[in-house]
C-alpha atoms as a PDB file:
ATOM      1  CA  UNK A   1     142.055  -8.904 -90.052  1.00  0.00           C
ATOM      2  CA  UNK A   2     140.962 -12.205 -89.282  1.00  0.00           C
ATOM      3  CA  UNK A   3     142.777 -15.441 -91.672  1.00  0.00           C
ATOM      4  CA  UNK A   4     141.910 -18.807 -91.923  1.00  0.00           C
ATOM      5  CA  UNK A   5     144.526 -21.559 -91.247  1.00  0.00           C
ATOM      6  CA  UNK A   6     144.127 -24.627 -92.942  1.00  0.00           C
ATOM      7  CA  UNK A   7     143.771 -27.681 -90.205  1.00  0.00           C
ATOM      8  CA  UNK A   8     147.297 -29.311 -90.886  1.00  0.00           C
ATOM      9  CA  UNK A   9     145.671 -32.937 -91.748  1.00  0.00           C
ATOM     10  CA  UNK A  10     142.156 -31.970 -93.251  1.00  0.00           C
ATOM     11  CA  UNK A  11     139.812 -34.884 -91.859  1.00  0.00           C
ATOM     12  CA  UNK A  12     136.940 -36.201 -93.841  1.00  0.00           C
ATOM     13  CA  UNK A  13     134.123 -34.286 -93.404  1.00  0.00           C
ATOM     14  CA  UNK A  14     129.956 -34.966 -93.357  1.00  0.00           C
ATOM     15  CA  UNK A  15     129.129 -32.090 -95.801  1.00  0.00           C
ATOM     16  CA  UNK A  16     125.363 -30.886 -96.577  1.00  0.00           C
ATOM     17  CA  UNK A  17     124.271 -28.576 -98.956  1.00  0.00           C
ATOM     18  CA  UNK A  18     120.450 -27.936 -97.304  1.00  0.00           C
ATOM     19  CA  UNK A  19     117.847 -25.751 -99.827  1.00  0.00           C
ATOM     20  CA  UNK A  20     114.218 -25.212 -99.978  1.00  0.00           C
ATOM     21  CA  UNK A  21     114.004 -28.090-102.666  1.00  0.00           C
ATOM     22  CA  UNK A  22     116.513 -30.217-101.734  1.00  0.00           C
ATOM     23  CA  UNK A  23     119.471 -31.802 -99.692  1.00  0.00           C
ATOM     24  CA  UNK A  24     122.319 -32.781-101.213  1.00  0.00           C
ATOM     25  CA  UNK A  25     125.244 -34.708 -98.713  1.00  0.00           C
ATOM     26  CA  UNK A  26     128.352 -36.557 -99.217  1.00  0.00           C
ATOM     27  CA  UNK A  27     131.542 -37.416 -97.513  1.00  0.00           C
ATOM     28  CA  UNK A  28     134.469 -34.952 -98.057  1.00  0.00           C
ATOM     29  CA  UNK A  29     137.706 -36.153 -97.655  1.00  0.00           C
ATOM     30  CA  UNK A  30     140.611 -34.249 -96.932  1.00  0.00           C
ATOM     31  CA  UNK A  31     141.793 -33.956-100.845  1.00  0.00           C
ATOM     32  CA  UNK A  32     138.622 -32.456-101.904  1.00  0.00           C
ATOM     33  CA  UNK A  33     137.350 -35.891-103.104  1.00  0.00           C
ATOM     34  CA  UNK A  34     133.154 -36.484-102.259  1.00  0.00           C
ATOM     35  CA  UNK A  35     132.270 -39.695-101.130  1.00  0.00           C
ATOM     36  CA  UNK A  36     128.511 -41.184-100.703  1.00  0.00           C
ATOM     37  CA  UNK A  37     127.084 -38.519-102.517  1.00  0.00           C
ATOM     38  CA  UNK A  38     123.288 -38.598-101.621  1.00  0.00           C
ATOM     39  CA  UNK A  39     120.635 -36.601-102.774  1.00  0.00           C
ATOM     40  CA  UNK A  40     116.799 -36.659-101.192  1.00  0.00           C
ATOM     41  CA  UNK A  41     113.861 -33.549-101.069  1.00  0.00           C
ATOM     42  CA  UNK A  42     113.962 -31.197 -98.346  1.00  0.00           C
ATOM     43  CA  UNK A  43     110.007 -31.513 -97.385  1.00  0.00           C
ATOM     44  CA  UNK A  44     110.120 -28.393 -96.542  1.00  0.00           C
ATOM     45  CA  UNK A  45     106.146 -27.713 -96.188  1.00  0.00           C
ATOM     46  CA  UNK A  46     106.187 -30.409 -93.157  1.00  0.00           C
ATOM     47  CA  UNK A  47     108.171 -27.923 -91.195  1.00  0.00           C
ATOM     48  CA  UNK A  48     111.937 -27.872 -89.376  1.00  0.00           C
ATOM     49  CA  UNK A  49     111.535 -30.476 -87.150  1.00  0.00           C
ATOM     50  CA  UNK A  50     110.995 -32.684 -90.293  1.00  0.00           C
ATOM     51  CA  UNK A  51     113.592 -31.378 -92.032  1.00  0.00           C
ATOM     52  CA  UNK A  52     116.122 -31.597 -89.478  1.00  0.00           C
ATOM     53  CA  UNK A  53     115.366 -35.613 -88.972  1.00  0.00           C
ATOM     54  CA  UNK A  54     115.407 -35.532 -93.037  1.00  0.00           C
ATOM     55  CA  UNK A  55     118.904 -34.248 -93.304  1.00  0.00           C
ATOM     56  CA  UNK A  56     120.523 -36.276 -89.924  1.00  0.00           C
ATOM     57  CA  UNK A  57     118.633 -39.705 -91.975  1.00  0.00           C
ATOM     58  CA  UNK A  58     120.706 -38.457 -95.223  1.00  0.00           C
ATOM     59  CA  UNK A  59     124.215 -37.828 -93.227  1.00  0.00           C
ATOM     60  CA  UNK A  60     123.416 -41.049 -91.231  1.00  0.00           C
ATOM     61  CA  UNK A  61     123.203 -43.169 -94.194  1.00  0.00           C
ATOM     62  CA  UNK A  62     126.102 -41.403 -96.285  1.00  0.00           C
ATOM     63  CA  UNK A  63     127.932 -41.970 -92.827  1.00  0.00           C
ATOM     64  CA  UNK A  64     127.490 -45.651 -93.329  1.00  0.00           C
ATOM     65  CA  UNK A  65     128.293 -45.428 -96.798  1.00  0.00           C
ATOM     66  CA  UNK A  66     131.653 -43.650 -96.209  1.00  0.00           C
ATOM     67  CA  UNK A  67     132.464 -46.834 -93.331  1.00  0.00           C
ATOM     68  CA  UNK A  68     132.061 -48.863 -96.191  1.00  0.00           C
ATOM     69  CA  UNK A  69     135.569 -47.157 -97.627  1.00  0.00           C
ATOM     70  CA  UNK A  70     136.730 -47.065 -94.435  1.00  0.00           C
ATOM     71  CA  UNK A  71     136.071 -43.516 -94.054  1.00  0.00           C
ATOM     72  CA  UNK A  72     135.446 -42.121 -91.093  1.00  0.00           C
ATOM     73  CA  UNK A  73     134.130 -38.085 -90.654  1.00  0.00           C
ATOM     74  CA  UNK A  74     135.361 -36.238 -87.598  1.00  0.00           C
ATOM     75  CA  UNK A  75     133.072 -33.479 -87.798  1.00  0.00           C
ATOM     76  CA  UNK A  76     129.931 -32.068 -89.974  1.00  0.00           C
ATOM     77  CA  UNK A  77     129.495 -29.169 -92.165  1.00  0.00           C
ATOM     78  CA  UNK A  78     126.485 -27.238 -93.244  1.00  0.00           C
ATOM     79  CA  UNK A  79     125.392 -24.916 -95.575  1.00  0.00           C
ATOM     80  CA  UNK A  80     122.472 -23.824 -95.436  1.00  0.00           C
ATOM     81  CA  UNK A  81     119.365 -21.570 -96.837  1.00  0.00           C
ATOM     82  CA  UNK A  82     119.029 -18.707 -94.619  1.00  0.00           C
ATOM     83  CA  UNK A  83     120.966 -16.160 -92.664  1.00  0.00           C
ATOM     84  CA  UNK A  84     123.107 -18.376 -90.118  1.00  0.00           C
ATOM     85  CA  UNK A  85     125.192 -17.316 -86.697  1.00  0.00           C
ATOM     86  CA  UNK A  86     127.815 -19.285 -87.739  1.00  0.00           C
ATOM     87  CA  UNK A  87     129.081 -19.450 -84.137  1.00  0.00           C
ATOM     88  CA  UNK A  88     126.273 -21.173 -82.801  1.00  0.00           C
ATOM     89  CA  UNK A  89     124.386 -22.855 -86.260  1.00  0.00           C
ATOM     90  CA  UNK A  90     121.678 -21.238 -85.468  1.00  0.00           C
ATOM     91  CA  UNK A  91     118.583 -19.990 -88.091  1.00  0.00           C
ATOM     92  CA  UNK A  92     118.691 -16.594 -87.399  1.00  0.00           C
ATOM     93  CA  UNK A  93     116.416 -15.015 -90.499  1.00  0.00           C
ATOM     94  CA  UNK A  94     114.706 -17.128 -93.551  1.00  0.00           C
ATOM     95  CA  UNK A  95     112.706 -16.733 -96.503  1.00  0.00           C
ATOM     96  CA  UNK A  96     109.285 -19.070 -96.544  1.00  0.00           C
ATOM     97  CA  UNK A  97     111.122 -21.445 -98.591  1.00  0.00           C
ATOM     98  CA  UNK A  98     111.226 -23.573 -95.599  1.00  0.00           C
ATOM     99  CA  UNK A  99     108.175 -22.367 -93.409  1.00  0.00           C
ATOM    100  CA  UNK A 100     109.526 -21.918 -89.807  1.00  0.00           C
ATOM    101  CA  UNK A 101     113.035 -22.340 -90.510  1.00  0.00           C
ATOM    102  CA  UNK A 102     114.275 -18.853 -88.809  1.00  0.00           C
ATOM    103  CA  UNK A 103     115.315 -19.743 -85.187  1.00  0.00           C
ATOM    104  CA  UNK A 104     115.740 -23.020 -85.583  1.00  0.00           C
ATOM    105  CA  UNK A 105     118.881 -24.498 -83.982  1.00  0.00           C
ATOM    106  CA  UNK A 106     120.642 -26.141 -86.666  1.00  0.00           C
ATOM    107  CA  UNK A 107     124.063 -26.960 -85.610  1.00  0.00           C
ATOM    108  CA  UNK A 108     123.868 -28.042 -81.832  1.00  0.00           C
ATOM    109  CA  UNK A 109     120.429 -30.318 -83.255  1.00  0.00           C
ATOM    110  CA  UNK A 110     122.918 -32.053 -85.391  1.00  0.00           C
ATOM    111  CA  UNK A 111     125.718 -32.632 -83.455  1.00  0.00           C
ATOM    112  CA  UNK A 112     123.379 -34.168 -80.795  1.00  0.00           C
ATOM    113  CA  UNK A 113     121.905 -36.575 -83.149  1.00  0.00           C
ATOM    114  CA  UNK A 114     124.813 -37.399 -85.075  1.00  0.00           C
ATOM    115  CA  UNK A 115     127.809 -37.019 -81.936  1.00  0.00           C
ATOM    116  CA  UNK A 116     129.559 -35.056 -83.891  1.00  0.00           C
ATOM    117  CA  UNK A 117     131.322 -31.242 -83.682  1.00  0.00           C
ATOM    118  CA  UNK A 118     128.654 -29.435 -86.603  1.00  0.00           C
ATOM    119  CA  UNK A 119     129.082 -25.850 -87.755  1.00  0.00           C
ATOM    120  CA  UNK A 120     126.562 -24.168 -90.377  1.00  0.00           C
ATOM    121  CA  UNK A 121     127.257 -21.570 -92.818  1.00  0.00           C
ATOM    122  CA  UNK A 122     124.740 -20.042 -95.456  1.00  0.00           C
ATOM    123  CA  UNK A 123     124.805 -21.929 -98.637  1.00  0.00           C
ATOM    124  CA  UNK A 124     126.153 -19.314-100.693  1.00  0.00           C
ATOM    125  CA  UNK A 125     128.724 -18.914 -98.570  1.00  0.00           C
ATOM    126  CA  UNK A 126     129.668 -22.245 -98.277  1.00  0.00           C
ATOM    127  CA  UNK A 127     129.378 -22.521-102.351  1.00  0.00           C
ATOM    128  CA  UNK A 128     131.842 -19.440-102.502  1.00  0.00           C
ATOM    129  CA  UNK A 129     134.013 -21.005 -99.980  1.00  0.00           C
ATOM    130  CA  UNK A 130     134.130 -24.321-102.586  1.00  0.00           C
ATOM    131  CA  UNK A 131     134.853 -22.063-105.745  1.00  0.00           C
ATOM    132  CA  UNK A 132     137.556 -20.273-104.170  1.00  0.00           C
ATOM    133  CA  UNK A 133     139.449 -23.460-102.759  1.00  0.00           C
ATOM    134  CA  UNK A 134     138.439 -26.157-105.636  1.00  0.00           C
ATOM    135  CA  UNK A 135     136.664 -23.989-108.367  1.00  0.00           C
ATOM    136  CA  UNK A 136     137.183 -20.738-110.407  1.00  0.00           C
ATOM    137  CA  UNK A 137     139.060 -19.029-107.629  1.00  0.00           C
ATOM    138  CA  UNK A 138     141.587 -21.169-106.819  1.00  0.00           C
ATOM    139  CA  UNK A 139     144.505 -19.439-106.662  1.00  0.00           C
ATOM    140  CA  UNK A 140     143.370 -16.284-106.287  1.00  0.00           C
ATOM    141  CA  UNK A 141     143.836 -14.051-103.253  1.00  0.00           C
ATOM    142  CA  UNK A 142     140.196 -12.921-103.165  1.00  0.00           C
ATOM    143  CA  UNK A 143     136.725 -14.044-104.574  1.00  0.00           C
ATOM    144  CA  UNK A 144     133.307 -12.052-104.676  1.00  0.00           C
ATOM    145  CA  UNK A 145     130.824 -14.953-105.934  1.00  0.00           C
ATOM    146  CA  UNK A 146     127.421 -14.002-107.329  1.00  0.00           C
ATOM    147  CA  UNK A 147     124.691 -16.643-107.599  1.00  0.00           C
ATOM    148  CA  UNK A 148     121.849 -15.718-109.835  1.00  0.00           C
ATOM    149  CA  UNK A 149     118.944 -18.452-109.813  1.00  0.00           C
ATOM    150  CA  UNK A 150     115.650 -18.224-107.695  1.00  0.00           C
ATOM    151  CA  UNK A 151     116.790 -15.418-105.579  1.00  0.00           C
ATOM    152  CA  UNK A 152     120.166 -13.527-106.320  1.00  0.00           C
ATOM    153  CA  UNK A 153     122.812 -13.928-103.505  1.00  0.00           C
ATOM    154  CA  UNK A 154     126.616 -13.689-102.788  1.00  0.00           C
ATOM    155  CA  UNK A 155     129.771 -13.629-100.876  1.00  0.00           C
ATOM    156  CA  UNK A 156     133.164 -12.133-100.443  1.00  0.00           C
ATOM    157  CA  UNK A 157     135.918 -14.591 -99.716  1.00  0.00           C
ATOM    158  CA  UNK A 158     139.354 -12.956 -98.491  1.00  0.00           C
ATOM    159  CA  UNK A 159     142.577 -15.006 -97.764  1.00  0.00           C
ATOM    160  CA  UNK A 160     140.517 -18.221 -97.511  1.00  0.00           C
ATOM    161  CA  UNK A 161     137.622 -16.639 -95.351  1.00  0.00           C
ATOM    162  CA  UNK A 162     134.356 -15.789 -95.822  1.00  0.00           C
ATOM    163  CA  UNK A 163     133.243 -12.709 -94.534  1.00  0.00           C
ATOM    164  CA  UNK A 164     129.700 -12.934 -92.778  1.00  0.00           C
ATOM    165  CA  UNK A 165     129.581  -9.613 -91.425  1.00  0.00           C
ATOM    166  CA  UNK A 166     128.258  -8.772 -87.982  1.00  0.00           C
ATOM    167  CA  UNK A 167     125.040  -9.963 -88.601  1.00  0.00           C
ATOM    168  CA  UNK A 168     125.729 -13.028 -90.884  1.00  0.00           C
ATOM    169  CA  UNK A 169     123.773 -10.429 -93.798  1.00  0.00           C
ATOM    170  CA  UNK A 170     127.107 -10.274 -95.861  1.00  0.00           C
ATOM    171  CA  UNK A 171     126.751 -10.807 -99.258  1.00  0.00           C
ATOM    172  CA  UNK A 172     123.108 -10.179-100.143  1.00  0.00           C
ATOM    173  CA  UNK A 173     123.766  -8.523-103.133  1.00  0.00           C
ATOM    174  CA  UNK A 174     120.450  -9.148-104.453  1.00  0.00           C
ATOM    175  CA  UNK A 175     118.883  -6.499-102.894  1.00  0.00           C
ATOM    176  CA  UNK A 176     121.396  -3.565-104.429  1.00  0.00           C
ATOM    177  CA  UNK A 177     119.303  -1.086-106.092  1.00  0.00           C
ATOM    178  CA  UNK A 178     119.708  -0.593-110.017  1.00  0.00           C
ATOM    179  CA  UNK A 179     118.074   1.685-112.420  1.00  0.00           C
ATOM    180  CA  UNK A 180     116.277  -1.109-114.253  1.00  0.00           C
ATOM    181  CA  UNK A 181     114.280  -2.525-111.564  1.00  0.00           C
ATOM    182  CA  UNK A 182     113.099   0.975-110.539  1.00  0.00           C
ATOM    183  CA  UNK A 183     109.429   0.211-109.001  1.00  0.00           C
ATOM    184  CA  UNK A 184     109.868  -3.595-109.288  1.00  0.00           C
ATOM    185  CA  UNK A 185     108.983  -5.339-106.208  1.00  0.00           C
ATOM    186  CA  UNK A 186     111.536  -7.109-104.357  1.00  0.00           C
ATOM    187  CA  UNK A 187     111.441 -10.272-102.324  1.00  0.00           C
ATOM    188  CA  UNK A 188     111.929  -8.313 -99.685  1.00  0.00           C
ATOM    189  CA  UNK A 189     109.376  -6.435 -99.738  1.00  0.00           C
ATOM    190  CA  UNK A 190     111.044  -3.163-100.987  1.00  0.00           C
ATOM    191  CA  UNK A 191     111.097  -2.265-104.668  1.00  0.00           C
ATOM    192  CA  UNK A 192     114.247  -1.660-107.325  1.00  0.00           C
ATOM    193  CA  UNK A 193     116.453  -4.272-106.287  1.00  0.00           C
ATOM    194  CA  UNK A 194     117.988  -5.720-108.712  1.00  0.00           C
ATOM    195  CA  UNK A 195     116.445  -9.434-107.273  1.00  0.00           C
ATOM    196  CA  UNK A 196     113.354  -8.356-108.403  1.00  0.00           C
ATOM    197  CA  UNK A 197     113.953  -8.016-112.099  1.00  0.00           C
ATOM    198  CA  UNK A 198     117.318 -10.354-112.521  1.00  0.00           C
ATOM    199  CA  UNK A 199     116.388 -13.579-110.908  1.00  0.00           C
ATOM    200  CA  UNK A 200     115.284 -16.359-113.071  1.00  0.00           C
ATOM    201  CA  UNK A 201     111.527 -15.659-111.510  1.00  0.00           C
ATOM    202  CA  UNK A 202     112.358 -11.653-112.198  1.00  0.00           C
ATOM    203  CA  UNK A 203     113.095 -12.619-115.434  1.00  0.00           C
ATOM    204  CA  UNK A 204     109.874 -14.499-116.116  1.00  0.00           C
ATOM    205  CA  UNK A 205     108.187 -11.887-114.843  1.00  0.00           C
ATOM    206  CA  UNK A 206     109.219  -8.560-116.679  1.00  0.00           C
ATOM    207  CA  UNK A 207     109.426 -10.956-120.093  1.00  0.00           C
ATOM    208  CA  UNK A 208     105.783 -11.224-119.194  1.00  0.00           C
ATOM    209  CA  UNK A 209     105.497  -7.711-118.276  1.00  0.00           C
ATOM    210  CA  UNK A 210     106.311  -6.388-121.437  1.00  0.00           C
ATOM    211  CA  UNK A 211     103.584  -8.774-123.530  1.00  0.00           C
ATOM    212  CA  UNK A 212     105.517 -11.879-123.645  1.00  0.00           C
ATOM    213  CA  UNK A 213     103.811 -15.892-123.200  1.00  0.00           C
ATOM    214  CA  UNK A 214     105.861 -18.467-121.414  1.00  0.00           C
ATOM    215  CA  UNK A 215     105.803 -21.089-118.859  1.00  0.00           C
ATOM    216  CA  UNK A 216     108.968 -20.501-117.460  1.00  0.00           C
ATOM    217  CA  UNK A 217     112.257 -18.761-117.496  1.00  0.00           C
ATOM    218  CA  UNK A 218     114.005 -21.802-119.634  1.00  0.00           C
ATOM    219  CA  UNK A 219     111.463 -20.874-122.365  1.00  0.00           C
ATOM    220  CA  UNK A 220     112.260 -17.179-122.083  1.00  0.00           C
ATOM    221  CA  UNK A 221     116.129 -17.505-122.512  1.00  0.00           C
ATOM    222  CA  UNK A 222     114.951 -20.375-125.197  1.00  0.00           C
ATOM    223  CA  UNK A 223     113.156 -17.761-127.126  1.00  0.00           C
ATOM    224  CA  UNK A 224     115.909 -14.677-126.803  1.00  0.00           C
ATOM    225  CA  UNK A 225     118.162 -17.273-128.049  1.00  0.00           C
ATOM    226  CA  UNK A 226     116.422 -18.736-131.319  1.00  0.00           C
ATOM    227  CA  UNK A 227     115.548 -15.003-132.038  1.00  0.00           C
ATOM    228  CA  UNK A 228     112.948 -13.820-131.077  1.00  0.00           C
ATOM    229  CA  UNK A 229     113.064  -9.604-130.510  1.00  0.00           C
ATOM    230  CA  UNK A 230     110.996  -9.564-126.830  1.00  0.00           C
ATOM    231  CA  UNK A 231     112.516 -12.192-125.322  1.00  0.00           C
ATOM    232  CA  UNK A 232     116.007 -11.146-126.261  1.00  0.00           C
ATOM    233  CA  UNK A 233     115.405  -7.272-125.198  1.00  0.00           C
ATOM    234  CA  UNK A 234     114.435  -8.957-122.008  1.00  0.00           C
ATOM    235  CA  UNK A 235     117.053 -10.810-121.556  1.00  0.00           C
ATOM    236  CA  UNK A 236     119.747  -8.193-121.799  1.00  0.00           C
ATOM    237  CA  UNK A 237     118.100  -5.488-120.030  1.00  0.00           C
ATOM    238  CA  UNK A 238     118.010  -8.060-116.541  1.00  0.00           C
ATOM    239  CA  UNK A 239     121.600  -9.306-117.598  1.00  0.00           C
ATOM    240  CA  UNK A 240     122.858  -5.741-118.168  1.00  0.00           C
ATOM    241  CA  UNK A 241     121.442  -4.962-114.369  1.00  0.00           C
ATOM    242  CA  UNK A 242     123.424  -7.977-112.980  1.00  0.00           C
ATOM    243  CA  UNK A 243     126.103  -6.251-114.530  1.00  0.00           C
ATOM    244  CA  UNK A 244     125.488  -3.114-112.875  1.00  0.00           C
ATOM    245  CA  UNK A 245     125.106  -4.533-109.964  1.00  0.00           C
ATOM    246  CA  UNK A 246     128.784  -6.019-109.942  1.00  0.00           C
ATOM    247  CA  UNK A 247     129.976  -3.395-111.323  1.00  0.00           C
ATOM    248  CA  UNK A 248     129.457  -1.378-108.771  1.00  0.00           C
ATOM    249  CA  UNK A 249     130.600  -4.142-106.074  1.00  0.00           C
ATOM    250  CA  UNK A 250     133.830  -4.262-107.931  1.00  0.00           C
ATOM    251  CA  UNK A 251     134.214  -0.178-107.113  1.00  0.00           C
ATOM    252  CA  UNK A 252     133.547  -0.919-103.855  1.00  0.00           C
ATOM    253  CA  UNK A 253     135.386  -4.399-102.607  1.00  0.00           C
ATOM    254  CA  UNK A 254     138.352  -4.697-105.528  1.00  0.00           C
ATOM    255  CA  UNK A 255     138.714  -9.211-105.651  1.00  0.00           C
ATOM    256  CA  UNK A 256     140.882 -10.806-107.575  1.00  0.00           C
ATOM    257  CA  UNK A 257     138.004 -12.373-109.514  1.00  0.00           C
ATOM    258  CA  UNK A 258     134.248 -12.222-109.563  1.00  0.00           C
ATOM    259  CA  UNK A 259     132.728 -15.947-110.406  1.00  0.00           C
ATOM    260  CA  UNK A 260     129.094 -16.234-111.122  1.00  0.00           C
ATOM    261  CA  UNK A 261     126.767 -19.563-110.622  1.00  0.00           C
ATOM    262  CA  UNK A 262     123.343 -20.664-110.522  1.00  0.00           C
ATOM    263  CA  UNK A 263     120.233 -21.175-113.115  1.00  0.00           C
ATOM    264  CA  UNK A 264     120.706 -17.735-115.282  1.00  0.00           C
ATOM    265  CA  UNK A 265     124.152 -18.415-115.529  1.00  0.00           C
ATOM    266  CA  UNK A 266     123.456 -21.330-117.944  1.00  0.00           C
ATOM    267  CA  UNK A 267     121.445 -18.480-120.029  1.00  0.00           C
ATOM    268  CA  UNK A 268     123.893 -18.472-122.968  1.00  0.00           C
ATOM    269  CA  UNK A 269     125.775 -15.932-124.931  1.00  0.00           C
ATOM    270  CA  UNK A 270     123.896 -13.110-125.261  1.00  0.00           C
ATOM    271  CA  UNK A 271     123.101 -12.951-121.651  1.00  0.00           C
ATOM    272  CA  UNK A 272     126.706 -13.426-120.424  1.00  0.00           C
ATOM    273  CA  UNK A 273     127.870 -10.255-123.138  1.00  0.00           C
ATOM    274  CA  UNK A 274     124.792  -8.584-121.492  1.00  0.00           C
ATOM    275  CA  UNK A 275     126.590  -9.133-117.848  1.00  0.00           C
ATOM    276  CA  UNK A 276     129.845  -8.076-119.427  1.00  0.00           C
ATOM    277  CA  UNK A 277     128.550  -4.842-120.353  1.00  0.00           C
ATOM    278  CA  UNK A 278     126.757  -3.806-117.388  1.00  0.00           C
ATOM    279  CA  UNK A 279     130.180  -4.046-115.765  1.00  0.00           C
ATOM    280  CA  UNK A 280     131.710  -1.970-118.272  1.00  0.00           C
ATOM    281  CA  UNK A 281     129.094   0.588-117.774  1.00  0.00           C
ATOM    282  CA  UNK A 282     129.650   0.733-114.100  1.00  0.00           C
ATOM    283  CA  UNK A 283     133.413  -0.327-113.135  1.00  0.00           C
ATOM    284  CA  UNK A 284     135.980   2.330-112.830  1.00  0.00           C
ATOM    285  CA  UNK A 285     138.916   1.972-114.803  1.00  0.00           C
ATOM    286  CA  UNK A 286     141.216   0.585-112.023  1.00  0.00           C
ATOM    287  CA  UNK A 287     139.329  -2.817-111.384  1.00  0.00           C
ATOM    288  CA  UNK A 288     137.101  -2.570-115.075  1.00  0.00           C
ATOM    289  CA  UNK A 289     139.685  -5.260-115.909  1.00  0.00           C
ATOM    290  CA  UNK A 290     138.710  -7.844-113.332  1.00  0.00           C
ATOM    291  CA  UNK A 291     137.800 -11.567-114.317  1.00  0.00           C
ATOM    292  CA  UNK A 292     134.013 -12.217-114.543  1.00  0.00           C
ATOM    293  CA  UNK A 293     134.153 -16.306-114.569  1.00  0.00           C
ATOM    294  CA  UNK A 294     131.458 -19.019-114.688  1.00  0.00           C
ATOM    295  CA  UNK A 295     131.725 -21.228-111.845  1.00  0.00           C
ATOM    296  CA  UNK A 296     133.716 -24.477-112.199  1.00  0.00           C
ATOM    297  CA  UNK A 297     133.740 -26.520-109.081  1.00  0.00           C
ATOM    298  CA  UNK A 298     131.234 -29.623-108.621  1.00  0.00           C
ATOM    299  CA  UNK A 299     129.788 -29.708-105.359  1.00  0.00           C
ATOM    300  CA  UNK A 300     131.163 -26.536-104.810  1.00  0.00           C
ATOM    301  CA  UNK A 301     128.791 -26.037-101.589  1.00  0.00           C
ATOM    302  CA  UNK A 302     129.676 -29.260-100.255  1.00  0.00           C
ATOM    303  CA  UNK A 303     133.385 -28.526-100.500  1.00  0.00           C
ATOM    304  CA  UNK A 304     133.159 -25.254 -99.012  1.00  0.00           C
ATOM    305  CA  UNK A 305     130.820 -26.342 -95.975  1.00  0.00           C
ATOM    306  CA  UNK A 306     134.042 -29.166 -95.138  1.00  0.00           C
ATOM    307  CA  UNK A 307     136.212 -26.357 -95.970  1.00  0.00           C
ATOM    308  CA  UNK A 308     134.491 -24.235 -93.119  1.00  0.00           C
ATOM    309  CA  UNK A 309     135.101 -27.007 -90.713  1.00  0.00           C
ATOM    310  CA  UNK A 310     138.637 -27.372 -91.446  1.00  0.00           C
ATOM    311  CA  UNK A 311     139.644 -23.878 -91.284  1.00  0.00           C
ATOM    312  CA  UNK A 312     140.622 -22.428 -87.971  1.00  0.00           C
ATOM    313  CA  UNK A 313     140.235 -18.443 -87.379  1.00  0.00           C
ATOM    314  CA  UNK A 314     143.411 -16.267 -86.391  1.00  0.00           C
ATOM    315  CA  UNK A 315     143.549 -12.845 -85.402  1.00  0.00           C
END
């Protein structure tokens, strides 16, 4: 089993949190403090190349920022959309939210322009990694995170590590089949995943599906909320499947605590008891019990990309 050792004097850290809408960067320091927060689009329709010089400008400028408080990062961290090889920082599969992205060669790009070590780790990974050290999880000896907002993706943090997997696929939970997606389609391109139905665009679409109006997902959850009978049968039908879903992930991996994040976590109420049911339906008796916990952390994916880069890996 492989544990991560805390570095024994955490250094400040460049940390970016890099999506297909925007990039979010500060300076991490080695009490979990963020420094020079910065915030600026992606631009992801003019390509990687752009987007790489986007996010170096960003940690260049939070870097001189941070020298203001005499703060100076030893290394940067990354999390990123996409499937990463953390080893290398390289793209190694993407969604078109950022055209191209897949193969690009994130981590040795940076650390050129910047002259600085780099590592990358997916975003939701790096956000789990932030729960579990500064968030919800703290404390705990394991975290399975679920983030439910455009798309539906996870991670499984154990002893302070996040496992990857041998592919760097860990933790794509969206794409676990449930009963009430059955002949959605998927992002994937594969039908009755529960992405398909659950995500805030799922959502949207099976509210519209089933007769309703509405611009967008906020007006859907609006409407289940002030009462209407669609909106709210809607609602708890994709909840109840995210339920399901970790349901059945609590059978199977047993943490300490599952915390969810992201857009359709803010749904309210009736959507959370929706989630808590699903998990009821599904979880055996022996982990039925487990914690099912909004996330708390700011900046959680900022924290956890330093956190990455302070860790070391032991056998």
């Amino acid at each position: 089993m492989i544990q991560t050792v805390p570095a024994a004097q955490p250094a400040p850290v460049l940390a970016a949190d890099l999506g297909g809408t925007k990039i979010s960067a500060g300076l991490v320091d080695g009490a979990g403090r963020v420094h020079a927060r910065r915030t600026v689009p992606t631009g992801a329709m003019a390509g990687p190349v752009a987007v790489v010089a986007t996010l170096v400008e960003v940690l260049t400028v939070v870097r001189e920022d941070a020298a203001a408080q005499a703060l100076a990062p030893a290394a940067v961290g990354i999390g990123t959309a996409g499937v990463v090889d953390s080893g290398t920082g390289r793209i190694v599969s993407a969604t078109d939210a950022i055209p191209g992205w897949a193969g690009t060669e994130l981590g040795t790009s940076v650390a050129a322009a910047l002259d600085l070590p780099t590592r990358v780790l997916n975003d939701v990974h790096a956000h789990a990694l932030g729960e579990d050290t500064f968030g919800a999880g703290a404390g705990a000896s394991s975290l399975l995170l679920v983030a439910v907002g455009t798309g539906i993706g996870g991670a499984l943090v154990q002893g302070g590590a996040v496992l990857t997997g041998t592919r760097g696929v860990a933790g794509h939970v969206g794409h676990v089949p449930v009963p009430e997606a059955d002949g959605v389609p998927c992002t994937c391109g594969r039908t009755g995943h529960v992405e398909g139905l659950a995500s805030g665009p799922g959502t949207l679409a099976a509210y519209r599906r089933a007769g309703g109006q509405a611009g967008d997902t906020r007006e859907v959850v609006a409407r289940a909320e002030g009462g209407e009978e669609l909106a709210a049968t809607v609602l708890r039908t994709c909840a109840l499947a995210i339920g399901r879903m970790v349901g059945g992930l609590l059978n199977v991996l047993d943490p300490e605590v599952v915390v969810l994040t992201g857009g359709m976590a803010g749904a309210g109420r009736s959507w959370w008891q929706a989630v808590h049911d699903g998990v009821a339906h599904e979880a055996i008796d022996l982990v039925a019990g487990t914690e099912v916990l909004p996330a708390t952390a700011e900046d959680a994916a900022l924290l956890g990309a330093a956190q990455f880069v302070n860790t070391r890996e032991e056998p």
